[in-house]
C-alpha atoms as a PDB file:
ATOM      1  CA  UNK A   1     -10.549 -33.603  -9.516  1.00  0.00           C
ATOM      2  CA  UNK A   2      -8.647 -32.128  -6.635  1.00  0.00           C
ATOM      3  CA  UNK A   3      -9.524 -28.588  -5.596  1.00  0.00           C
ATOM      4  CA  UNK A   4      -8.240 -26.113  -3.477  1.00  0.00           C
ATOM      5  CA  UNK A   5      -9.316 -25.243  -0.357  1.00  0.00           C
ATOM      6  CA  UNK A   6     -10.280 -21.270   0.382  1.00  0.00           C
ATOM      7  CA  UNK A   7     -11.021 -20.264   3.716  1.00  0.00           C
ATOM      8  CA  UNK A   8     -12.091 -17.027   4.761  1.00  0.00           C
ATOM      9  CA  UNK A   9     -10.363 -15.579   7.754  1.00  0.00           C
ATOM     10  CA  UNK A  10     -11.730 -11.537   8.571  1.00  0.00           C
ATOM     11  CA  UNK A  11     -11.483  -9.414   5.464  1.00  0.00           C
ATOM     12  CA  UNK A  12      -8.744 -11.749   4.013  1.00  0.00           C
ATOM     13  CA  UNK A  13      -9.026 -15.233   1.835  1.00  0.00           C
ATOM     14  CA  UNK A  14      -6.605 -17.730   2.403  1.00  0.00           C
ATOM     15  CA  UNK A  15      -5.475 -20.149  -0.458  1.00  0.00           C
ATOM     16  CA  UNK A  16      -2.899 -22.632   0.602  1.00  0.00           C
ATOM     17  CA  UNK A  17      -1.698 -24.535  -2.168  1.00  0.00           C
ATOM     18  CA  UNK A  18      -0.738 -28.241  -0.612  1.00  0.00           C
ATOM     19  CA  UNK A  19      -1.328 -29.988  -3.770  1.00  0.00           C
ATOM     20  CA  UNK A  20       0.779 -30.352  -7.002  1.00  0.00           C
ATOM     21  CA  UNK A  21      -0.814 -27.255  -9.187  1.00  0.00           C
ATOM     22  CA  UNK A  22      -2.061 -29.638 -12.331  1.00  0.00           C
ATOM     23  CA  UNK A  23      -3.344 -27.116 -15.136  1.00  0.00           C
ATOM     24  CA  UNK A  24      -7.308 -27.913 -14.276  1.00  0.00           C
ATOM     25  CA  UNK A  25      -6.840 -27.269 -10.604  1.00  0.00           C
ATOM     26  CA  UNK A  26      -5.327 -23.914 -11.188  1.00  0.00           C
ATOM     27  CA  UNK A  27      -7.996 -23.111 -13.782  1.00  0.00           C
ATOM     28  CA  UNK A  28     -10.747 -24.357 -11.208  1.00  0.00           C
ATOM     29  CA  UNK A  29      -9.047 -21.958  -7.995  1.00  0.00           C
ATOM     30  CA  UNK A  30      -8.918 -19.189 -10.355  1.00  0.00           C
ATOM     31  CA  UNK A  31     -13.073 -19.467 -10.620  1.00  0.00           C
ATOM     32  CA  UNK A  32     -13.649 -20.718  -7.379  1.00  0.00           C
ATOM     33  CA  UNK A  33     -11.290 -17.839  -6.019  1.00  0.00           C
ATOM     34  CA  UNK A  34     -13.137 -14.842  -8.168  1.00  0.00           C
ATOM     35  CA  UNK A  35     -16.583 -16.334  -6.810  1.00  0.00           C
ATOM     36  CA  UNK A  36     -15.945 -16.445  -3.330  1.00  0.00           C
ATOM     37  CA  UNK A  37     -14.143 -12.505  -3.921  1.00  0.00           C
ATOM     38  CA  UNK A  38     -17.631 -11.303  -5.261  1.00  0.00           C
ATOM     39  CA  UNK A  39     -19.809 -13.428  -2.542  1.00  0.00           C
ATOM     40  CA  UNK A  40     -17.738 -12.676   0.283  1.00  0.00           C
ATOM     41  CA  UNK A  41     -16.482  -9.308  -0.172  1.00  0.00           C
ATOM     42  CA  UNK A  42     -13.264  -9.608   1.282  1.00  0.00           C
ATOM     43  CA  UNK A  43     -10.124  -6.508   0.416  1.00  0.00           C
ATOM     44  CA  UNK A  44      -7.422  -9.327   0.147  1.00  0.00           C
ATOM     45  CA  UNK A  45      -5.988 -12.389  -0.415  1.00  0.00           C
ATOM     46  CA  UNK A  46      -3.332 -14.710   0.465  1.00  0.00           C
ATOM     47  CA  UNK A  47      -1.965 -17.365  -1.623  1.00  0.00           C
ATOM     48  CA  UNK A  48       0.285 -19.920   0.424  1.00  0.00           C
ATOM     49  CA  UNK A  49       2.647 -21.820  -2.209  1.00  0.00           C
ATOM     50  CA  UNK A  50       5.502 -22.575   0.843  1.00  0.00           C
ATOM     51  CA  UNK A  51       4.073 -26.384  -0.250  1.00  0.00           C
ATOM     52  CA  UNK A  52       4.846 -25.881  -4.139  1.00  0.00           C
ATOM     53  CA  UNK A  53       8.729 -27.754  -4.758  1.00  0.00           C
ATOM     54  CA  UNK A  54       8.486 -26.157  -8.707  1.00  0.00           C
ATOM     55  CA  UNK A  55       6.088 -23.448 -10.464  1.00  0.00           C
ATOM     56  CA  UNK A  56       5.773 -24.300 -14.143  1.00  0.00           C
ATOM     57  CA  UNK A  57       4.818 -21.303 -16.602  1.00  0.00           C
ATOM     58  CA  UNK A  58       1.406 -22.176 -16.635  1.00  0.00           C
ATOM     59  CA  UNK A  59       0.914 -22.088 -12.873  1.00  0.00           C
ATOM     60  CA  UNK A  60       2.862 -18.879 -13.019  1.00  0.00           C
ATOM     61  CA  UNK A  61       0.604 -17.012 -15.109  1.00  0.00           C
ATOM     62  CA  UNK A  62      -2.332 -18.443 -13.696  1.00  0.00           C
ATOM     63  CA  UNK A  63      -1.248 -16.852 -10.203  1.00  0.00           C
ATOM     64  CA  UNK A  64      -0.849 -13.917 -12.525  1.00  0.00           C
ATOM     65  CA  UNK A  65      -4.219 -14.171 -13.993  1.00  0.00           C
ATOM     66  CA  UNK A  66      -5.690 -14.780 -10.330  1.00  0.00           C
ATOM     67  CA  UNK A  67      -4.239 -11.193  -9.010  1.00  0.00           C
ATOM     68  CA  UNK A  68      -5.148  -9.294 -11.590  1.00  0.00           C
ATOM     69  CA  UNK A  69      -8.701 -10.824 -11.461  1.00  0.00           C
ATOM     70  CA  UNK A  70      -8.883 -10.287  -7.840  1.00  0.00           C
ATOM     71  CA  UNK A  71      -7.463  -6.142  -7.930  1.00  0.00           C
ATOM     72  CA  UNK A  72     -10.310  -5.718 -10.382  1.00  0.00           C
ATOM     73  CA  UNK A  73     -12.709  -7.436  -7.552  1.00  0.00           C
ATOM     74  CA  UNK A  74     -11.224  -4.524  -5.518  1.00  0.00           C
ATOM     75  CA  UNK A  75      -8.787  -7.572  -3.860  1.00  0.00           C
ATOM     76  CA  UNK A  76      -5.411  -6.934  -3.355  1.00  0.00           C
ATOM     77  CA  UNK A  77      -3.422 -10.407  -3.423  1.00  0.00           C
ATOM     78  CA  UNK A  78       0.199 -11.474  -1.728  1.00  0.00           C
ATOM     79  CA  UNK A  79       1.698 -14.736  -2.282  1.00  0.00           C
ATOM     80  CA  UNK A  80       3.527 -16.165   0.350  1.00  0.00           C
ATOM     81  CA  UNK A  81       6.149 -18.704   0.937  1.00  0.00           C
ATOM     82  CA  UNK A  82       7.943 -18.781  -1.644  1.00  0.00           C
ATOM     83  CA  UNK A  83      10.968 -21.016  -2.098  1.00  0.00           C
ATOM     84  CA  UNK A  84      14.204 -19.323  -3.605  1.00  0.00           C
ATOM     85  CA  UNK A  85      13.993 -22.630  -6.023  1.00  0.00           C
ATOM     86  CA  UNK A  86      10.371 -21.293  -7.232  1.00  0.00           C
ATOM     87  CA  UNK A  87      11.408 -17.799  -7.318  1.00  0.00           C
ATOM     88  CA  UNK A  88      14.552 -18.337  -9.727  1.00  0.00           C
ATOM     89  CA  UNK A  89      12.377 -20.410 -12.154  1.00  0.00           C
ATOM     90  CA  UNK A  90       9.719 -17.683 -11.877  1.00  0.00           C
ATOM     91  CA  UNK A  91      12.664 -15.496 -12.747  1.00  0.00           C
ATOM     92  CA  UNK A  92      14.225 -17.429 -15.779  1.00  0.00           C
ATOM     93  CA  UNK A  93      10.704 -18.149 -17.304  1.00  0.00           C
ATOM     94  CA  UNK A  94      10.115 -14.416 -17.573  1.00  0.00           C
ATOM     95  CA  UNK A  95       7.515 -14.218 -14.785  1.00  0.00           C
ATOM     96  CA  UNK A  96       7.542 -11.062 -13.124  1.00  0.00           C
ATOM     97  CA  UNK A  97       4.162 -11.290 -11.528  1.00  0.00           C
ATOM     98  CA  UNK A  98       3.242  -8.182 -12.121  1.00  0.00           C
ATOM     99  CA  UNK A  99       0.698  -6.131  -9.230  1.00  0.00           C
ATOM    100  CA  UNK A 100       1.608  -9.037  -6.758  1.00  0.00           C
ATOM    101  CA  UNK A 101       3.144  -8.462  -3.894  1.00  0.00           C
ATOM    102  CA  UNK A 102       4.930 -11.269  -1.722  1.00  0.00           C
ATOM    103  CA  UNK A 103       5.912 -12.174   2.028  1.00  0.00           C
ATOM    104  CA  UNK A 104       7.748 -14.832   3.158  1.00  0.00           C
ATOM    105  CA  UNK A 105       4.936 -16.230   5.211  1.00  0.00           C
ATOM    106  CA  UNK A 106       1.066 -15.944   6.402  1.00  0.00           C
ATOM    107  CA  UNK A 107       1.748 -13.949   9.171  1.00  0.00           C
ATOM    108  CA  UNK A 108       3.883 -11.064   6.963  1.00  0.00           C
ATOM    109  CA  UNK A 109       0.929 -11.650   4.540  1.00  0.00           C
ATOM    110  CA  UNK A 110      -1.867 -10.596   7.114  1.00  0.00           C
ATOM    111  CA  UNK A 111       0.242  -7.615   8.139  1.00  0.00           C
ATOM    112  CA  UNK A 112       0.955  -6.359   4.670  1.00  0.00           C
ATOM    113  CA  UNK A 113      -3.196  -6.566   3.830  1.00  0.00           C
ATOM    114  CA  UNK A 114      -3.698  -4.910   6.957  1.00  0.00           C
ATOM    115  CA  UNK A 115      -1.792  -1.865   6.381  1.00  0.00           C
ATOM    116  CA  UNK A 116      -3.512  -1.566   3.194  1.00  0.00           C
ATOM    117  CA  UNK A 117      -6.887  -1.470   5.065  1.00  0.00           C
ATOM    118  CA  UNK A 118      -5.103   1.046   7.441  1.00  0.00           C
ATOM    119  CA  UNK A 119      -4.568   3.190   4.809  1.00  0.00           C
ATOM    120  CA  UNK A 120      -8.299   2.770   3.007  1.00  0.00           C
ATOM    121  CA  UNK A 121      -9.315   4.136   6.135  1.00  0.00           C
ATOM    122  CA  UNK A 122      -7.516   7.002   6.153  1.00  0.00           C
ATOM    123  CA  UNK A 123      -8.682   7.625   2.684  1.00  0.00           C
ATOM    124  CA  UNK A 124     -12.457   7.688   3.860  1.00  0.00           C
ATOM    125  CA  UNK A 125     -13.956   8.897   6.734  1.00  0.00           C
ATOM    126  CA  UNK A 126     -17.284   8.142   7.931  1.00  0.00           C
ATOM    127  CA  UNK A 127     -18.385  11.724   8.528  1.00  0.00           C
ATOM    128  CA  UNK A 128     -17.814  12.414   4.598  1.00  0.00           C
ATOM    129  CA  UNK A 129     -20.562  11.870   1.708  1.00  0.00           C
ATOM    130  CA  UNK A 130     -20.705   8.286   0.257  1.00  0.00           C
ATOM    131  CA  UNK A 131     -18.002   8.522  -2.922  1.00  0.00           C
ATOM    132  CA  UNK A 132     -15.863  11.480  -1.314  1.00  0.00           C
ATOM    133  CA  UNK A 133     -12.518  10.710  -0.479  1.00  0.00           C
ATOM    134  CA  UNK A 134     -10.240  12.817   2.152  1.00  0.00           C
ATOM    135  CA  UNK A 135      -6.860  13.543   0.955  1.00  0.00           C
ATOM    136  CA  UNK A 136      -3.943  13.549   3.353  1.00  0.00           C
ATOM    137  CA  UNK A 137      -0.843  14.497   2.923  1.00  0.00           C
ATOM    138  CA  UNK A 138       2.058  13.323   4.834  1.00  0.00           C
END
């Protein structure tokens, strides 16, 4: 079986999907993906489907699946390079992805995460107690 590569690049994983998504390779990313969250550590990661021609429901919900497994991991995830033809059938098969945001490439990716690490630390300072947060207010 085919699996899918996941390389680790800074604070960020990067998943880019350059096979056709058959149901056991999505099933195996999702576990490989989750284990390499918990053994690396990483605040983020990037899903590259600018390969993918078609999503089918299952792959859809497995992408799903994989996001909400990796916010609990304390990873936030973006898929990017999405095709309009991928995003319609998304669309019509009810998929709204739900707590995944999207780019239109790596690079827009990378810059979304980072402003979310921007704004972690703003949240906590290093001169504060372990578990305190500092509130700012804009």
């Amino acid at each position: 079986m085919e699996r899918v590569p996941v390389l680790k690049i800074g604070d960020i994983l990067l998943v880019s999907i350059q096979i056709d998504m058959e149901d056991q390779v999505a099933l195996q990313l999702q576990e490989d993906l989750a284990e390499r969250i918990v053994a690396t550590g990483v605040h983020g990661v990037i899903i590259d489907i600018s390969a993918l021609d078609i999503v089918d429901s299952f792959v859809g919900r497995t992408i799903a699946t994989i996001a909400s497994v990796s916010r609990v991991l304390d990873a936030e995830t973006v898929v990017v390079g999405m095709r309009p033809a991928v995003a319609i059938t998304l669309v019509e098969l009810g998929l709204s992805l739900p707590g995944i945001r999207t780019a239109l490439n790596v690079e827009l990716g990378i810059e979304m995460l980072g402003r979310r690490a921007d704004r972690d630390d703003e949240l906590f300072d290093d001169d504060d107690e372990p578990g305190q947060a500092v509130v700012t207010t804009p």
